[in-house]
Protein backbone atom coordinates (compact mmCIF):
# COMPACT_ATOMS: atom_id res chain seq x y z
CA UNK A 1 4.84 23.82 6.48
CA UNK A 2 7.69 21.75 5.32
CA UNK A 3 7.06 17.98 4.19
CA UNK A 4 8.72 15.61 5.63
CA UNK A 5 9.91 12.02 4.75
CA UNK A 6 9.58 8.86 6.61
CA UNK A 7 11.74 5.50 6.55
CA UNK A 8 10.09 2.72 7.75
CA UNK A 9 11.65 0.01 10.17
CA UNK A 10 10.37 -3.58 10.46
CA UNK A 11 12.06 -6.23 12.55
CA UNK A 12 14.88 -7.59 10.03
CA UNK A 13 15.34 -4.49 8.34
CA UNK A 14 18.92 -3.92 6.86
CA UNK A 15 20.94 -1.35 9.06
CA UNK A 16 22.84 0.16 6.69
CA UNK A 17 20.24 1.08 3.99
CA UNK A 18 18.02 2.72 6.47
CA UNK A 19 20.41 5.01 8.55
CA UNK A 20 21.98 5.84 5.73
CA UNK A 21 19.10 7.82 4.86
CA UNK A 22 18.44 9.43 8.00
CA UNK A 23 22.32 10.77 8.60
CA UNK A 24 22.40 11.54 4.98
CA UNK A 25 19.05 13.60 4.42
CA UNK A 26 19.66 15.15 7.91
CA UNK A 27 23.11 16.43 6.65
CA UNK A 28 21.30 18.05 3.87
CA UNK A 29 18.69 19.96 6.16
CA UNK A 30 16.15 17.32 5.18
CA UNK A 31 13.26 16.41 7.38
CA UNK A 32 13.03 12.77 8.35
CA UNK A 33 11.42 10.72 10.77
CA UNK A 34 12.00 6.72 11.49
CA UNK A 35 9.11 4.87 12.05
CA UNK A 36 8.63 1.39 13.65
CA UNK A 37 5.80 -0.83 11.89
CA UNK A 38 5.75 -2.48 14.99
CA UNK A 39 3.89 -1.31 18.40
CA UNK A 40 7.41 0.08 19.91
CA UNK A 41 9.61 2.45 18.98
CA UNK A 42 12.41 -0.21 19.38
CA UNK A 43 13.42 -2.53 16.24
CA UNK A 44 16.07 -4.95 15.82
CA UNK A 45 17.86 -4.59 12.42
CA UNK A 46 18.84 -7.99 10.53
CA UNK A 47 22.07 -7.79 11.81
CA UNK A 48 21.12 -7.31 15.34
CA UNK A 49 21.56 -4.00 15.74
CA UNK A 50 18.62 -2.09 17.63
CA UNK A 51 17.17 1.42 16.87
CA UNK A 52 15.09 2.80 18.56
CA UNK A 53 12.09 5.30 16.35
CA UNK A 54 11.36 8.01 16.53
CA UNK A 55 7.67 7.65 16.07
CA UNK A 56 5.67 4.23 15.79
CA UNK A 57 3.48 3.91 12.37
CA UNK A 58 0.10 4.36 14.85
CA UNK A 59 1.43 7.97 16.48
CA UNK A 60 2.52 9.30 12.47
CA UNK A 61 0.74 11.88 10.71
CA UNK A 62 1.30 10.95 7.18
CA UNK A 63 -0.70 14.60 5.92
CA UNK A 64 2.46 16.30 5.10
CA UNK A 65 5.00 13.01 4.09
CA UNK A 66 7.11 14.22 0.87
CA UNK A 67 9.31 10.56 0.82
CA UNK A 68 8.19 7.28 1.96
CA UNK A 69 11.48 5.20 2.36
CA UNK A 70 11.56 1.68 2.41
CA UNK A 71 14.94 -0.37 3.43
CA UNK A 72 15.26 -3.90 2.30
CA UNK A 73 16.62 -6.83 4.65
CA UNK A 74 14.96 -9.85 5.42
CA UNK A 75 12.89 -10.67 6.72
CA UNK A 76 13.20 -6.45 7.27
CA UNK A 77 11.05 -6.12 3.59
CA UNK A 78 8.93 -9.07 4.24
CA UNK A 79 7.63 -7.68 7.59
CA UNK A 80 6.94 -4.50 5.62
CA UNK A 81 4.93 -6.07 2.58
CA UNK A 82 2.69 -7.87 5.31
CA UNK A 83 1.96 -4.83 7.31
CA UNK A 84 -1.47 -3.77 5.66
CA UNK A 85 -2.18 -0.10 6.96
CA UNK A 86 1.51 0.64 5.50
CA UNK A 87 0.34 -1.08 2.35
CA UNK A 88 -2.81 1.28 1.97
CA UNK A 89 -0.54 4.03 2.84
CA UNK A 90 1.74 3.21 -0.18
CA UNK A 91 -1.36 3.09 -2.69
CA UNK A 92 -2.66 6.39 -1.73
CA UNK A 93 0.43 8.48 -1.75
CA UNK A 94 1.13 7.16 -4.88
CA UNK A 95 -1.95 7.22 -7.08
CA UNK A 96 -1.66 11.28 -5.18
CA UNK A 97 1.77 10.94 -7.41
CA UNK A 98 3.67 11.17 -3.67
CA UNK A 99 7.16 10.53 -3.36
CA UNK A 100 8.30 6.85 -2.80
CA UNK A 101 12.29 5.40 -2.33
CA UNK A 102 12.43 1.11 -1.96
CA UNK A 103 16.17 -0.07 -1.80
CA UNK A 104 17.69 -4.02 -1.70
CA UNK A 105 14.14 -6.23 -1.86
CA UNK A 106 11.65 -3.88 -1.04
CA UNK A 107 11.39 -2.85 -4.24
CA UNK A 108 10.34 -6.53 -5.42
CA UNK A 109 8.70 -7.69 -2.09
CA UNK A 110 7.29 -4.13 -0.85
CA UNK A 111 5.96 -2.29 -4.23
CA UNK A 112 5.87 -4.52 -7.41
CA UNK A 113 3.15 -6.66 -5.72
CA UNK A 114 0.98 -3.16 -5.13
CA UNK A 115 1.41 -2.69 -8.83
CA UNK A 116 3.25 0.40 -8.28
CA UNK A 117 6.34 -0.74 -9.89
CA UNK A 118 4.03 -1.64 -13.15
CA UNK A 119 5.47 0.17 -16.01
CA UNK A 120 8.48 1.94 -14.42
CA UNK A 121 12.11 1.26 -14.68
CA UNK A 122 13.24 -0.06 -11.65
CA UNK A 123 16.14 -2.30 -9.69
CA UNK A 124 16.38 -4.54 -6.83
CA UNK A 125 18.53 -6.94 -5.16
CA UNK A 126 19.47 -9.54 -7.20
CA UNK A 127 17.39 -12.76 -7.34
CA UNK A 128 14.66 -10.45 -6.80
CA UNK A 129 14.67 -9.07 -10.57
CA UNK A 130 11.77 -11.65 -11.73
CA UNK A 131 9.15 -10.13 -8.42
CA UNK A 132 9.97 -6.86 -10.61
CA UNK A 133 9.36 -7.66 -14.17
CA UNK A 134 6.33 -10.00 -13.08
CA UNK A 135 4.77 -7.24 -11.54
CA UNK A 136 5.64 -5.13 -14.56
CA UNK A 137 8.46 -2.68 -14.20
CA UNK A 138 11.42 -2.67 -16.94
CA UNK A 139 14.18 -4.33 -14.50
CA UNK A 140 17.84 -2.32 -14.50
CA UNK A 141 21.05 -3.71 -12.99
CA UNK A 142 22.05 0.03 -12.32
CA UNK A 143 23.09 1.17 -8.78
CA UNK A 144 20.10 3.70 -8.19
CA UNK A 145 17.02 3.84 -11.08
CA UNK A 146 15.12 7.08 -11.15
CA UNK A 147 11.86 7.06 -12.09
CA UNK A 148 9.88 10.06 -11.87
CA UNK A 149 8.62 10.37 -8.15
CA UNK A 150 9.72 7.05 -7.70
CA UNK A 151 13.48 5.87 -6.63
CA UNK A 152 14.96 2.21 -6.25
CA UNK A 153 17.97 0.93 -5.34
CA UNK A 154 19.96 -2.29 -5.36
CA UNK A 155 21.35 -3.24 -2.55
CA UNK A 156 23.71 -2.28 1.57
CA UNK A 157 26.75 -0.76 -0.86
CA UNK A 158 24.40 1.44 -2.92
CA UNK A 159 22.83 2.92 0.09
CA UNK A 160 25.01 6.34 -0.09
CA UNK A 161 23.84 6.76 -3.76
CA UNK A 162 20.33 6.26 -2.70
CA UNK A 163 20.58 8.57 0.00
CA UNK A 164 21.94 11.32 -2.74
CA UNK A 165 18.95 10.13 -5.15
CA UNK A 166 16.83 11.26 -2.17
CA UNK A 167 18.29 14.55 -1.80
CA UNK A 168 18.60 15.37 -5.66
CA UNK A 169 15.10 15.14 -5.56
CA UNK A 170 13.86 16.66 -2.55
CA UNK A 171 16.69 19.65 -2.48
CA UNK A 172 17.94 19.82 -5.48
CA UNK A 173 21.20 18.88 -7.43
CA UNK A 174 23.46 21.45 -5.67
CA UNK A 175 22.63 19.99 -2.03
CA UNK A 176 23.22 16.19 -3.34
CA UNK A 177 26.56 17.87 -4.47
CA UNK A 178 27.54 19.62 -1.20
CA UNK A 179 26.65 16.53 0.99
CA UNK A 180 28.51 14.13 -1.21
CA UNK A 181 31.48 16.81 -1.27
CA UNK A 182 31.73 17.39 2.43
CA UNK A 183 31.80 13.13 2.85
CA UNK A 184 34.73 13.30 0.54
CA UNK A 185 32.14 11.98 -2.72
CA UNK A 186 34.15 13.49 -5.45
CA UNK A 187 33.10 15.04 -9.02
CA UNK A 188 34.19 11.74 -10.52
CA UNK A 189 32.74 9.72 -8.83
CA UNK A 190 29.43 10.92 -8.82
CA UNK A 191 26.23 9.16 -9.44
CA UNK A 192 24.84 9.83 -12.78
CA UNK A 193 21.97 11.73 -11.79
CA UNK A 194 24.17 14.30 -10.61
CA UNK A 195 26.01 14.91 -13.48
């Protein structure tokens, strides 16, 4: 049975770094499921944009998740870090060395106060930084920081290169390459985790 990854929407979130991830890892024949925090499928973005979920966090079966995906936005990352049972969900597939993506502030406001950033290179939206290094990861200002099964981002403009990240890791190199190729991404200009 094939895994499949989940990006999580809270009230606030930031449109741009969560679809991003769904068209993207879709293009590359990914499996991936939205799923509202809240008790409805529908979410407003920070920018007032509403999605509707495909699933909301009580109806998921986490069994088989390969990527946990959090978008930043506020108050999009806030809402996350104070929803509990998505909390305990974090710890577990991490300490089971799961797969785990944060962009913008969920990096800071989501993981580094689970401790899950502790130790790990990591990045964030700026102003965030000192959530990181308090809570113990080795800050970078790069784009995208890869950290074994873990995967931050900075901010809305790095949201393609996160979305690449995703796929490098879940389907290879070649596939990041053939998605970014067919959105007109060229060899140049690639992200250095797929050189």
């Amino acid at each position: 049975m094939a895994k499949t990854s989940f990006v999580f929407l809270a009230e606030g979130f930031e449109e741009v770094e969560a679809l991003t991830q769904v068209d993207l890892l879709r293009r590359a024949g990914i499996e991936v499921r939205t799923v509202s925090i809240t008790d409805t499928r529908k979410v407003v973005g920070a920018h007032g944009i509403a999605v509707e979920a495909d699933l909301t966090f009580k109806q998921t079966d986490f069994g088989e998740a390969d990527f946990l995906i959090l978008p930043g936005g506020l108050p999009g990352s806030t809402n996350l870090a104070a929803f509990a049972p998505l909390n305990d969900l974090l710890r577990v597939h991490a300490m089971n060395h799961g797969n785990i993506a944060a962009i913008c502030a969920a990096p800071a406001a989501v993981l580094s106060p689970l401790g899950l950033l502790r130790g790990r290179k990591a990045t964030c939206y700026p102003g965030f930084d000192d959530v990181l290094i308090d809570g113990g990861a080795e800050y970078h200002t790069d784009r995208v920081v890869v950290d074994g099964n873990f995967i931050t981002s900075n901010g809305p403009s790095s949201a393609f290169y996160f979305g690449l990240a995703i796929i490098a890791h879940t389907a290879g190199k070649e596939k990041a390459e053939e998605v970014a190729s067919g959105l007109l991404v060229f060899p140049g200009s690639m992200p250095y985790y797929l050189c």
